[in-house]
PDB file of N, CA and C in Angstrom:
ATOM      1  N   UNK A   1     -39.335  -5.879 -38.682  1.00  0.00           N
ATOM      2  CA  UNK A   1     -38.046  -6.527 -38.862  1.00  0.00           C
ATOM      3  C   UNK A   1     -36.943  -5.493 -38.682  1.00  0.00           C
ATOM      4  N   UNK A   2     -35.774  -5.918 -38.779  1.00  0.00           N
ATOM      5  CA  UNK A   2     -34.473  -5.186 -38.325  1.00  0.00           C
ATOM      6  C   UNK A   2     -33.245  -5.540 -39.179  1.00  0.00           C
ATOM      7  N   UNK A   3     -32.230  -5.083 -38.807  1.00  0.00           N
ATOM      8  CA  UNK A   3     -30.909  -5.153 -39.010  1.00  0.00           C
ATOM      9  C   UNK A   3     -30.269  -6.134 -37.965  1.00  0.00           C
ATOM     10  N   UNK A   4     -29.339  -7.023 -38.214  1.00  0.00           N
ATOM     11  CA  UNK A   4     -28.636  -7.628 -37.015  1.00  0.00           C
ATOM     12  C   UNK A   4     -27.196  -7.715 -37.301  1.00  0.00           C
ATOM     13  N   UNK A   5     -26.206  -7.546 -36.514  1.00  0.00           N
ATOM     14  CA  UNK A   5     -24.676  -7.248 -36.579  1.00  0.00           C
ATOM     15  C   UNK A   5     -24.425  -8.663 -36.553  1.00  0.00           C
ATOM     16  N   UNK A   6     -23.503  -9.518 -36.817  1.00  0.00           N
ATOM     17  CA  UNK A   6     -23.165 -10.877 -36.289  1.00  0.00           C
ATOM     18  C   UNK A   6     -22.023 -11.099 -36.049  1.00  0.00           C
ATOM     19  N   UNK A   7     -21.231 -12.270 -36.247  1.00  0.00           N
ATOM     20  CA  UNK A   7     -20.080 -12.473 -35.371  1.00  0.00           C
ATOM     21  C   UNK A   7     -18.841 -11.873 -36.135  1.00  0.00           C
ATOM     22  N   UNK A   8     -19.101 -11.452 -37.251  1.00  0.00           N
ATOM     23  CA  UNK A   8     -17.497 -10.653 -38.313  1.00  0.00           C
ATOM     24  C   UNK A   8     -17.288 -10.138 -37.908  1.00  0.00           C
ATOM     25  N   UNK A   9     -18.596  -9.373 -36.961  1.00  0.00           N
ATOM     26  CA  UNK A   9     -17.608  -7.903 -36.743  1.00  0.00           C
ATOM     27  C   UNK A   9     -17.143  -7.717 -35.218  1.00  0.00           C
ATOM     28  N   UNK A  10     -16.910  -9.195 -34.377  1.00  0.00           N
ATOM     29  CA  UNK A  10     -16.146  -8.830 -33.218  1.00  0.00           C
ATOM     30  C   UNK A  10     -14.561  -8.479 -33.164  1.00  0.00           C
ATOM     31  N   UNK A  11     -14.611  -7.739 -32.797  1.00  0.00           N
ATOM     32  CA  UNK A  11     -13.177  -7.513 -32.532  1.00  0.00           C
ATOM     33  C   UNK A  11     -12.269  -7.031 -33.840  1.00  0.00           C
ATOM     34  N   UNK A  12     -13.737  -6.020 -34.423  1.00  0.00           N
ATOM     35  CA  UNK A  12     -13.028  -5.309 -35.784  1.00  0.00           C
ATOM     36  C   UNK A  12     -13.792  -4.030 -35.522  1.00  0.00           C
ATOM     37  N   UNK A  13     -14.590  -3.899 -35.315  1.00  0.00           N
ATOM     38  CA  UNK A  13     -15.284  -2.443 -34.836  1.00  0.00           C
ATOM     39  C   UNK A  13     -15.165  -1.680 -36.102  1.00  0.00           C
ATOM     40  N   UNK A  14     -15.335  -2.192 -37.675  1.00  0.00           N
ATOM     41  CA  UNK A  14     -15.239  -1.149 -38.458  1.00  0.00           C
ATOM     42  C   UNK A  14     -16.386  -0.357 -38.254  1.00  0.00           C
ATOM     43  N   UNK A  15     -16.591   0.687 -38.128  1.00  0.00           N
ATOM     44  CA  UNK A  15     -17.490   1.791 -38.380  1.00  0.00           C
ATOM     45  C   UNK A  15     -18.282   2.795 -39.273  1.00  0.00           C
ATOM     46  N   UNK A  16     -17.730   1.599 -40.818  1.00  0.00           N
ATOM     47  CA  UNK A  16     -18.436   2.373 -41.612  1.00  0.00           C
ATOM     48  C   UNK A  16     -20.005   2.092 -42.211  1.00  0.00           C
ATOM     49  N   UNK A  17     -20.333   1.267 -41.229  1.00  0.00           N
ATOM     50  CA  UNK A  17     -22.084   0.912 -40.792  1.00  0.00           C
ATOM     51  C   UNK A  17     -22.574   2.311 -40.264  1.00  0.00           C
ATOM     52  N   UNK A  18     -21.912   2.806 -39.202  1.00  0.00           N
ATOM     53  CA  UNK A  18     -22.236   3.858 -38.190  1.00  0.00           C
ATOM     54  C   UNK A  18     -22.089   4.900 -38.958  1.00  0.00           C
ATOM     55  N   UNK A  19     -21.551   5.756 -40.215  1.00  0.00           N
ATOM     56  CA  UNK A  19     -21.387   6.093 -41.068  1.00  0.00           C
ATOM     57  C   UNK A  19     -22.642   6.509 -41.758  1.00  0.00           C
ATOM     58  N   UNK A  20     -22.880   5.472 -41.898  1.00  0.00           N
ATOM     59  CA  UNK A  20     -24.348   5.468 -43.633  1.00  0.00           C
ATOM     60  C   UNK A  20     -25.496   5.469 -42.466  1.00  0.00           C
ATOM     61  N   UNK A  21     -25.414   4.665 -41.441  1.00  0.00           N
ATOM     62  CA  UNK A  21     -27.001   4.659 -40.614  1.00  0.00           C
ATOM     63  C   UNK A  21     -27.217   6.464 -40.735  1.00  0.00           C
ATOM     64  N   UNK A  22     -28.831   6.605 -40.774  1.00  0.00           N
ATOM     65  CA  UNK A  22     -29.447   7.695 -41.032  1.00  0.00           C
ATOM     66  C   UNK A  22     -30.063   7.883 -39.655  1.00  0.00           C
ATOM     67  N   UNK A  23     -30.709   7.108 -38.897  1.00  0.00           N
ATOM     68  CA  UNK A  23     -30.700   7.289 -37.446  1.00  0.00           C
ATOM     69  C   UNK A  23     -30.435   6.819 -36.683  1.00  0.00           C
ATOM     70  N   UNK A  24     -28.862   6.672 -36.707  1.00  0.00           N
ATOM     71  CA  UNK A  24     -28.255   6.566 -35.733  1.00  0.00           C
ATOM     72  C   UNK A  24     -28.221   5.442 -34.571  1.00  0.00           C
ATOM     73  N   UNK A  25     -28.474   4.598 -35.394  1.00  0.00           N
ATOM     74  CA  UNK A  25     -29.079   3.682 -34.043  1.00  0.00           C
ATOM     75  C   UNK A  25     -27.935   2.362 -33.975  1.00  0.00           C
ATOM     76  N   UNK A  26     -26.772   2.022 -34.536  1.00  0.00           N
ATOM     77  CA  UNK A  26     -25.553   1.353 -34.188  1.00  0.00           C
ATOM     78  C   UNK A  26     -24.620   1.765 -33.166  1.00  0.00           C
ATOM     79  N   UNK A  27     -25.114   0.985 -31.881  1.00  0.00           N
ATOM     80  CA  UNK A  27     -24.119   1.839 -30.853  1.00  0.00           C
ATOM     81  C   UNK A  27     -22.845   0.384 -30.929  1.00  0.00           C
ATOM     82  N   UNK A  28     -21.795   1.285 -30.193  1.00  0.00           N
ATOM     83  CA  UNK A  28     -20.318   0.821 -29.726  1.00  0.00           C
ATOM     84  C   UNK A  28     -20.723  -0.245 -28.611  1.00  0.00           C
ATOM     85  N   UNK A  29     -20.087  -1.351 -28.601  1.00  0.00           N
ATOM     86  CA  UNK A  29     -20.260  -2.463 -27.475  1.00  0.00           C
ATOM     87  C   UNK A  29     -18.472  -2.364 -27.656  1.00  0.00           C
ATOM     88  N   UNK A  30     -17.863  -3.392 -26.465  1.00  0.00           N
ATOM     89  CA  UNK A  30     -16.076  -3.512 -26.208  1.00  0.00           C
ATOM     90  C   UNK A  30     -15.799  -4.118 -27.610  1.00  0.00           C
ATOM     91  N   UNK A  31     -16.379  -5.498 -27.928  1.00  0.00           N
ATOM     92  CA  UNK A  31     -15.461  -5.822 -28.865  1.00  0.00           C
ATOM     93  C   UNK A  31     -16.500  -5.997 -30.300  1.00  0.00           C
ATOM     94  N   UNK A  32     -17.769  -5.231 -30.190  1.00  0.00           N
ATOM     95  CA  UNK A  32     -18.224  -5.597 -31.405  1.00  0.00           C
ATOM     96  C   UNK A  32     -19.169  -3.997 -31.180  1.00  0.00           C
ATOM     97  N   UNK A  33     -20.035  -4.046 -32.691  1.00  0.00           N
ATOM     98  CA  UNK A  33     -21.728  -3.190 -32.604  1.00  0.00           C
ATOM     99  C   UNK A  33     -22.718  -3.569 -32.766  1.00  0.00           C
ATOM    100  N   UNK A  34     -24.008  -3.192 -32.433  1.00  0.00           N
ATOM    101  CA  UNK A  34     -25.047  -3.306 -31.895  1.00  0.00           C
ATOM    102  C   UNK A  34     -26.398  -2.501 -32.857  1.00  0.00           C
ATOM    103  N   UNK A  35     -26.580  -3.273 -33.280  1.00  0.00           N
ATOM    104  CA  UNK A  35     -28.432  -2.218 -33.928  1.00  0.00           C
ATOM    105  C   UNK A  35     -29.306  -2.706 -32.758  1.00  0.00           C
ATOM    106  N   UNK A  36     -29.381  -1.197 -32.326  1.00  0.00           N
ATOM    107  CA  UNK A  36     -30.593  -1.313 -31.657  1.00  0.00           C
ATOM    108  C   UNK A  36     -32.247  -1.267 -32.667  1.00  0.00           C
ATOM    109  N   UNK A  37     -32.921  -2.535 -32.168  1.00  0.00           N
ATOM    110  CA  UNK A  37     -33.750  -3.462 -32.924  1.00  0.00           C
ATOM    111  C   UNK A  37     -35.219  -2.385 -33.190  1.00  0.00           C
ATOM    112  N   UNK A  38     -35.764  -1.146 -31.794  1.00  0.00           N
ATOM    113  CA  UNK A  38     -36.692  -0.620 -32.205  1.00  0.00           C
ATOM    114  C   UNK A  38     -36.225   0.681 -32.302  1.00  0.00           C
ATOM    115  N   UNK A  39     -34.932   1.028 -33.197  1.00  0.00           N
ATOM    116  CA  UNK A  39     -34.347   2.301 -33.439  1.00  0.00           C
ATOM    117  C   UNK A  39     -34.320   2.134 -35.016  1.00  0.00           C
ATOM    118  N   UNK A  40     -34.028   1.033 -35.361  1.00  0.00           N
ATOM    119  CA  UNK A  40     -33.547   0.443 -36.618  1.00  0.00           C
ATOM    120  C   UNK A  40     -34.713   0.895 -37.756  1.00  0.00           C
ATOM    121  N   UNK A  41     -34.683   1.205 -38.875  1.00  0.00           N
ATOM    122  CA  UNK A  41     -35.535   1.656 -39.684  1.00  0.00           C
ATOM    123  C   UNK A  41     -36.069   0.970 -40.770  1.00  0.00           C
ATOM    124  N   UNK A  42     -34.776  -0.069 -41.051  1.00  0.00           N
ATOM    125  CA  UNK A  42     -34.906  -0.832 -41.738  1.00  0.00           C
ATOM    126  C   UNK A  42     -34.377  -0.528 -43.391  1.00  0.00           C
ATOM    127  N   UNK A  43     -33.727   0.657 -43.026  1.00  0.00           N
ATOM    128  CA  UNK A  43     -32.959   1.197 -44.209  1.00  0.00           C
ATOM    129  C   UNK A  43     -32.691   0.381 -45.705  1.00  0.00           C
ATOM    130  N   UNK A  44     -31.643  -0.351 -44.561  1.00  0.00           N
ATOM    131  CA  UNK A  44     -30.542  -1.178 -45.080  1.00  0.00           C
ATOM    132  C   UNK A  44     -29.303  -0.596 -45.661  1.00  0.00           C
ATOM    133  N   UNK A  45     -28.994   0.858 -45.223  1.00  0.00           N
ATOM    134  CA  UNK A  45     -27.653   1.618 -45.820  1.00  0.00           C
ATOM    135  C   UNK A  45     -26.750   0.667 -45.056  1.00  0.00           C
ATOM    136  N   UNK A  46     -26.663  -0.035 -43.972  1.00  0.00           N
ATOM    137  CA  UNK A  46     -25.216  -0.168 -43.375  1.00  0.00           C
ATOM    138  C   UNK A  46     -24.968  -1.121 -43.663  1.00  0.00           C
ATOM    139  N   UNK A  47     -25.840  -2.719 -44.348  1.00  0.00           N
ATOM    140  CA  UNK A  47     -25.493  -3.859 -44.632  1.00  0.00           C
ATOM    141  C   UNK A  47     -24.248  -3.868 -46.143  1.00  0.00           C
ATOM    142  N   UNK A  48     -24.210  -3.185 -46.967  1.00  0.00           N
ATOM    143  CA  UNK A  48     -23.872  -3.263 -48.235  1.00  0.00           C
ATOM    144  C   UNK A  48     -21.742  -2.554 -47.933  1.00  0.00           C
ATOM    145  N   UNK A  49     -21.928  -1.675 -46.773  1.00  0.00           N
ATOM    146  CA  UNK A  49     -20.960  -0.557 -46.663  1.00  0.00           C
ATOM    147  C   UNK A  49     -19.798  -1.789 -45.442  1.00  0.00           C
ATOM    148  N   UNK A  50     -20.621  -3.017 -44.850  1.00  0.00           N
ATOM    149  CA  UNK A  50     -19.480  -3.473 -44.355  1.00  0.00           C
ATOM    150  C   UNK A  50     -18.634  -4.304 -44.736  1.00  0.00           C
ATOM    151  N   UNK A  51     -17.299  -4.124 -44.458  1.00  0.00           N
ATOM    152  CA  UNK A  51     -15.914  -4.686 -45.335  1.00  0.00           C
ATOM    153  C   UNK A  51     -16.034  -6.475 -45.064  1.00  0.00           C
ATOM    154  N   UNK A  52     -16.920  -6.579 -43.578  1.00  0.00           N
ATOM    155  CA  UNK A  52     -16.418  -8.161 -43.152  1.00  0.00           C
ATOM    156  C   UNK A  52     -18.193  -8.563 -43.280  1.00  0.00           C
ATOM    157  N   UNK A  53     -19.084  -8.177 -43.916  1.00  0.00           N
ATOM    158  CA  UNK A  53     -20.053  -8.568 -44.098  1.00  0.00           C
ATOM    159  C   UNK A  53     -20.765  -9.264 -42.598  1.00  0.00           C
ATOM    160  N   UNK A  54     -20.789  -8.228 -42.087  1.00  0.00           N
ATOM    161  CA  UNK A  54     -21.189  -8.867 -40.867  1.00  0.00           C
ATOM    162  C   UNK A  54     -23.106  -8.176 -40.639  1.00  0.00           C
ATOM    163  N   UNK A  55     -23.153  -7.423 -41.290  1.00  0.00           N
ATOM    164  CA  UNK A  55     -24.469  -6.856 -41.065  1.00  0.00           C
ATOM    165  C   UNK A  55     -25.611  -8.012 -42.484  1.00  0.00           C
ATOM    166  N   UNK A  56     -26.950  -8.081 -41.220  1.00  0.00           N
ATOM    167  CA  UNK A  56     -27.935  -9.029 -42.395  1.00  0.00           C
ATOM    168  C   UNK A  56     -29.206  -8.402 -42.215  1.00  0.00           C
ATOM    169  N   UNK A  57     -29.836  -8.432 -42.906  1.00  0.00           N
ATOM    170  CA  UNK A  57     -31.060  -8.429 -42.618  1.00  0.00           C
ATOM    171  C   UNK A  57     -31.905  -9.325 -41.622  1.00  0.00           C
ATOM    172  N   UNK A  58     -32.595  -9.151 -40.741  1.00  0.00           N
ATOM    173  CA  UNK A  58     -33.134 -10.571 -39.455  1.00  0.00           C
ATOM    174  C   UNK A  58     -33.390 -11.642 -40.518  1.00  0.00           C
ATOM    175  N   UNK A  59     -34.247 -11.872 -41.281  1.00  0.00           N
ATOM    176  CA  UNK A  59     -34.593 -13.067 -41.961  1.00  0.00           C
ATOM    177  C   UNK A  59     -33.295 -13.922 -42.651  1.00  0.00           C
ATOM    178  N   UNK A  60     -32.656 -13.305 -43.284  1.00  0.00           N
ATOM    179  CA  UNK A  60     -31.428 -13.402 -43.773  1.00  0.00           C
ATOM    180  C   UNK A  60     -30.158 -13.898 -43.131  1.00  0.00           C
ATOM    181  N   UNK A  61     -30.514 -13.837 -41.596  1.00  0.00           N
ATOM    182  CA  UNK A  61     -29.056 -13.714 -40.923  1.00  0.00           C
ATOM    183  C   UNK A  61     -28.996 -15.732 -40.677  1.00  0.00           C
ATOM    184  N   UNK A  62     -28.061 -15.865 -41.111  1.00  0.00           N
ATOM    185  CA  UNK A  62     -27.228 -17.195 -41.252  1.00  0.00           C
ATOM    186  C   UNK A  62     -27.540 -18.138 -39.908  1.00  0.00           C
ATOM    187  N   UNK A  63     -28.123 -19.157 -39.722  1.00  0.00           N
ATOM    188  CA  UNK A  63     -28.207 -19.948 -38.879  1.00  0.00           C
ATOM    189  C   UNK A  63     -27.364 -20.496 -37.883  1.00  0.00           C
ATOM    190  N   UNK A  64     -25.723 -19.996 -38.407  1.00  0.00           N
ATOM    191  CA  UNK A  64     -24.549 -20.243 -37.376  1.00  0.00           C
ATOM    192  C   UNK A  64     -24.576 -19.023 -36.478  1.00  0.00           C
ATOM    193  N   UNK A  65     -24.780 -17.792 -36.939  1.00  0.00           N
ATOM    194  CA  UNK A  65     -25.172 -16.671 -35.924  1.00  0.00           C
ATOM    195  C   UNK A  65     -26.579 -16.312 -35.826  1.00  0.00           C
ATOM    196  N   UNK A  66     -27.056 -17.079 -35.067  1.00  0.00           N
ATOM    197  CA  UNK A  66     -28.796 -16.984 -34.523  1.00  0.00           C
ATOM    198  C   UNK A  66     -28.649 -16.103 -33.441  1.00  0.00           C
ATOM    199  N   UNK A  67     -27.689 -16.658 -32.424  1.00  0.00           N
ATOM    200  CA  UNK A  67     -27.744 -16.189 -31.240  1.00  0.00           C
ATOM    201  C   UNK A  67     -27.370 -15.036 -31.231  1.00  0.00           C
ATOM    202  N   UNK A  68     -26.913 -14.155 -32.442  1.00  0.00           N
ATOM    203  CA  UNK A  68     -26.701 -12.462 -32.329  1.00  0.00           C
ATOM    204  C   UNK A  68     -28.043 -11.956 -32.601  1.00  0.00           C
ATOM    205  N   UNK A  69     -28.503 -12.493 -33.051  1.00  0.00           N
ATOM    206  CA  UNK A  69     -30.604 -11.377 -33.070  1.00  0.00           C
ATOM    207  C   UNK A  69     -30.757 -11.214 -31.894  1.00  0.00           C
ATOM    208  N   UNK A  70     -30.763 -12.595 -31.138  1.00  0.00           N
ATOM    209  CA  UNK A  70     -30.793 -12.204 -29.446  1.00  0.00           C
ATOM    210  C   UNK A  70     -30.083 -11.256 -29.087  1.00  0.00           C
ATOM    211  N   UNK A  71     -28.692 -11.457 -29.152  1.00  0.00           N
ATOM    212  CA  UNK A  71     -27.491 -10.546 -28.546  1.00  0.00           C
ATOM    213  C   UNK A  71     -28.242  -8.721 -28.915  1.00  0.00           C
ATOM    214  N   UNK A  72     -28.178  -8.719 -30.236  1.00  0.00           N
ATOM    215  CA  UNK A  72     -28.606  -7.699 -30.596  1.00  0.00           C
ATOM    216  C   UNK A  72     -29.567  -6.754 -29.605  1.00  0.00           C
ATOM    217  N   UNK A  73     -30.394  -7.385 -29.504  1.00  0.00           N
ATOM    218  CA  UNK A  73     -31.808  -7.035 -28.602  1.00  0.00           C
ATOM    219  C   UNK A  73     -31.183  -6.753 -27.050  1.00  0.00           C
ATOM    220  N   UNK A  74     -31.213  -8.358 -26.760  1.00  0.00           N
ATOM    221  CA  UNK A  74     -30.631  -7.779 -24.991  1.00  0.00           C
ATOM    222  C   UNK A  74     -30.072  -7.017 -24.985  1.00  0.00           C
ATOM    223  N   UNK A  75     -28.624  -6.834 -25.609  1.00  0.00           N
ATOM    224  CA  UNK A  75     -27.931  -5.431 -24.871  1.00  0.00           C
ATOM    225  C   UNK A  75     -28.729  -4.151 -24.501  1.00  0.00           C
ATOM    226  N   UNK A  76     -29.685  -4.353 -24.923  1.00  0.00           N
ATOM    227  CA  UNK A  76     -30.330  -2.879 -24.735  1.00  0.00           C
ATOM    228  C   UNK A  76     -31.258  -3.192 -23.895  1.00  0.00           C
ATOM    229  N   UNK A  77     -31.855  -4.188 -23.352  1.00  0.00           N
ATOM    230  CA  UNK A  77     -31.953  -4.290 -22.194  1.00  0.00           C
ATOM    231  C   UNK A  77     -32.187  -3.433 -20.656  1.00  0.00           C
ATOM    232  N   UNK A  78     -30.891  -3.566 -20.575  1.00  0.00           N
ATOM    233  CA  UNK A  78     -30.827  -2.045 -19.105  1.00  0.00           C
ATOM    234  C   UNK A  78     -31.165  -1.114 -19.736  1.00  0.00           C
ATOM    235  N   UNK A  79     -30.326  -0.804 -20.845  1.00  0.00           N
ATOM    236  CA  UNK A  79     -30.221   0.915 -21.541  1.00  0.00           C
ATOM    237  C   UNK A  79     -31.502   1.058 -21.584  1.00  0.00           C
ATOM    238  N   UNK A  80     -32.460   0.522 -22.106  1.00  0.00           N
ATOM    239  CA  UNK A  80     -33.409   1.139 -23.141  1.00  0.00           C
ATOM    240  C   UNK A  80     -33.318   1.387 -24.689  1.00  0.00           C
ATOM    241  N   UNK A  81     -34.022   2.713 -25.303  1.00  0.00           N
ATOM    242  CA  UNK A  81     -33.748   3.229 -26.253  1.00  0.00           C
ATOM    243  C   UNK A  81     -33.088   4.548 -26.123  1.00  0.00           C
ATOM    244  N   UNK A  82     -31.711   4.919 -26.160  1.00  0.00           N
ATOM    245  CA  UNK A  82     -31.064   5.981 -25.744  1.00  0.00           C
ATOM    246  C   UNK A  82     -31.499   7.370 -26.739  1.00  0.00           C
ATOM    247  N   UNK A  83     -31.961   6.466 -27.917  1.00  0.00           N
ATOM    248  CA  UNK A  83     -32.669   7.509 -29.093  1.00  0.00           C
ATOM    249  C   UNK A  83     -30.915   8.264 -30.161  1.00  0.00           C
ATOM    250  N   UNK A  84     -29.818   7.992 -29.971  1.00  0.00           N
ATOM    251  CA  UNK A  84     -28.719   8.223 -30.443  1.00  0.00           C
ATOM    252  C   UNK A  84     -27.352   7.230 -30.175  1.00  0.00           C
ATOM    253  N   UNK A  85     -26.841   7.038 -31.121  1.00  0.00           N
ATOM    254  CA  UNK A  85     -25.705   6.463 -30.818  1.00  0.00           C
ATOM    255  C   UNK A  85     -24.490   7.161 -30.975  1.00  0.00           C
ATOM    256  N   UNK A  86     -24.238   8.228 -31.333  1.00  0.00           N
ATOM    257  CA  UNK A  86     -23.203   9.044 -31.346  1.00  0.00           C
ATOM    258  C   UNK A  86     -22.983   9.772 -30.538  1.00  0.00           C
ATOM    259  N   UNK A  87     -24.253  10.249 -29.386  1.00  0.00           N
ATOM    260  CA  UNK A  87     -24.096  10.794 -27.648  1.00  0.00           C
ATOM    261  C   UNK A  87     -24.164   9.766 -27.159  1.00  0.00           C
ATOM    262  N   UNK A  88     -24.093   8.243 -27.003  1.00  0.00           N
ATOM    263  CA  UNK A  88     -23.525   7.457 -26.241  1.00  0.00           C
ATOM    264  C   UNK A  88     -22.479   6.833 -25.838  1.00  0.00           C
ATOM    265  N   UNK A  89     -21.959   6.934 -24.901  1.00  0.00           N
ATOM    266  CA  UNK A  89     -20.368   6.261 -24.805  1.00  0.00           C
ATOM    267  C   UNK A  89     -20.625   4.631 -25.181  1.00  0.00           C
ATOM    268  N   UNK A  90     -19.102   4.257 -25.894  1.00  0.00           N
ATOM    269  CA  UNK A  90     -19.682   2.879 -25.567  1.00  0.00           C
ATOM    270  C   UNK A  90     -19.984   1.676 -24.304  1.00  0.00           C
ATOM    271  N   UNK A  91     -20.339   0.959 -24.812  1.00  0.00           N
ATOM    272  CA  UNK A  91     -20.681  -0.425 -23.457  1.00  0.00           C
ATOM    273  C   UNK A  91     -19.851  -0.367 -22.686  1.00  0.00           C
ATOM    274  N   UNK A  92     -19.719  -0.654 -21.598  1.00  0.00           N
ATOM    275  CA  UNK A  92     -18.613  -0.990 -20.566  1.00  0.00           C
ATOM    276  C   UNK A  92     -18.229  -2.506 -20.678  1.00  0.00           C
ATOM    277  N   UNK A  93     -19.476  -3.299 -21.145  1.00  0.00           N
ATOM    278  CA  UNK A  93     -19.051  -4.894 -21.398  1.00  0.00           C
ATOM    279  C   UNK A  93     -20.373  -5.335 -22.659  1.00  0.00           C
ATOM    280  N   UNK A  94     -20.350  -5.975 -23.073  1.00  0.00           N
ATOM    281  CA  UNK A  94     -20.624  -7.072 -24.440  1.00  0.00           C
ATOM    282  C   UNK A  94     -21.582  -7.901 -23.704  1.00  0.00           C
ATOM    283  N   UNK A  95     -22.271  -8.078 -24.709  1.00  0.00           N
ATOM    284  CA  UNK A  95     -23.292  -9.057 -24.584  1.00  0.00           C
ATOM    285  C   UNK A  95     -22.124 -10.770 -24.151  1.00  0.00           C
ATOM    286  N   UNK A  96     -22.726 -11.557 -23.666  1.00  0.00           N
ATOM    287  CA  UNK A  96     -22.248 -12.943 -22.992  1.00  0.00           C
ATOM    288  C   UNK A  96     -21.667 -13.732 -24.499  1.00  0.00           C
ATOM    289  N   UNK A  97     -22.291 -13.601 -25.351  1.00  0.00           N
ATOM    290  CA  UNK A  97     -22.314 -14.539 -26.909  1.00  0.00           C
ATOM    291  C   UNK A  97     -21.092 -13.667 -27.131  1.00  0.00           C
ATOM    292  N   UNK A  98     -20.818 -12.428 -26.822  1.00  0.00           N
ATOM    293  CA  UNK A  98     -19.238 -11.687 -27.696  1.00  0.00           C
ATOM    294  C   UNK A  98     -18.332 -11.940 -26.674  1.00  0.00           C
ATOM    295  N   UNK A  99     -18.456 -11.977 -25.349  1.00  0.00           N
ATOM    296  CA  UNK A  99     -17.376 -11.493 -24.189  1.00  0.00           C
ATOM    297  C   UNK A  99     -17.082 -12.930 -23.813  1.00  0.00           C
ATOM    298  N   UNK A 100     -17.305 -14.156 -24.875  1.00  0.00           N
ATOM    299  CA  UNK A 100     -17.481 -15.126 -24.425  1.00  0.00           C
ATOM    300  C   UNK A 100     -15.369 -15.539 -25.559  1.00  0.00           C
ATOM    301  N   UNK A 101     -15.008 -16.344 -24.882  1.00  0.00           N
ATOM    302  CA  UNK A 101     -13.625 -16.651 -25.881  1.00  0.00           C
ATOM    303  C   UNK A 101     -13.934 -16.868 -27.202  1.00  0.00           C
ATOM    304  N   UNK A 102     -13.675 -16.585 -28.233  1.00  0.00           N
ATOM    305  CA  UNK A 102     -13.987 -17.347 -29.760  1.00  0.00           C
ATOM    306  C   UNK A 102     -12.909 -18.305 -29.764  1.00  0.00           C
ATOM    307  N   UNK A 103     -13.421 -19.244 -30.210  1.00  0.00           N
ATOM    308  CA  UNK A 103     -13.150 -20.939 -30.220  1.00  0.00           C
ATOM    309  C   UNK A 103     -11.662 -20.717 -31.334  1.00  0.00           C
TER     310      UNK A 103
END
C-alpha cells in the first residue's frame, strides 16, 4: 500500500509533505504533488503535516477522489522511479485528472 495526494492540493503546492517525507519520494507536478507509489514507504509522516488535508492513506482515500490513486501512479509512467525528488525538476505537465478545468 501507499500514500496518495488528492484533489486539495491542486493548485496549492504546499510543501510541507515534501518536508517530513524521509525518502523523498513526493515529486513537483504544475499544479499539484505526486507520491511516487513504489518509492513510498508507507511512513505516513506527510499525511498529518498537510494544511489542506489532501494526503490519505490508499485504503482511506475518499471515493470522490478515486481517480488520484490512478493519477498518482501514471505520472510516473514515462519517468520511472527517479529514486529522488529533490534532484528532480518538476513536471512539465500534470496528470489529465489535474490539467483538466476544476468545475
Amino acid at each position: 500500500m501507499t500514500y496518495v495526494i488528492a484533489a486539495p492540493c491542486v493548485d496549492v503546492l504546499d510543501k510541507a509533505c515534501v518536508d517530513e517525507c524521509p525518502v523523498d519520494c513526493i515529486y513537483t507536478g504544475q499544479r499539484m504533488l505526486y507520491i511516487h507509489p513504489d518509492e513510498c514507504v508507507d511512513c505516513g509522516a506527510c499525511e498529518p503535516v498537510c494544511p489542506v488535508e489532501a494526503v490519505y492513506y490508499e485504503d482511506d482515500l475518499p471515493g470522490r477522489w478515486e481517480g488520484y490513486r490512478a493519477a498518482n501512479a501514471e505520472v510516473f509512467h514515462s519517468l520511472g522511479s527517479p529514486g529522488a525528488a529533490g534532484t528532480t525538476p518538476p513536471f512539465t505537465t500534470d496528470h489529465p485528472i489535474v490539467s483538466a478545468p476544476r468545475p
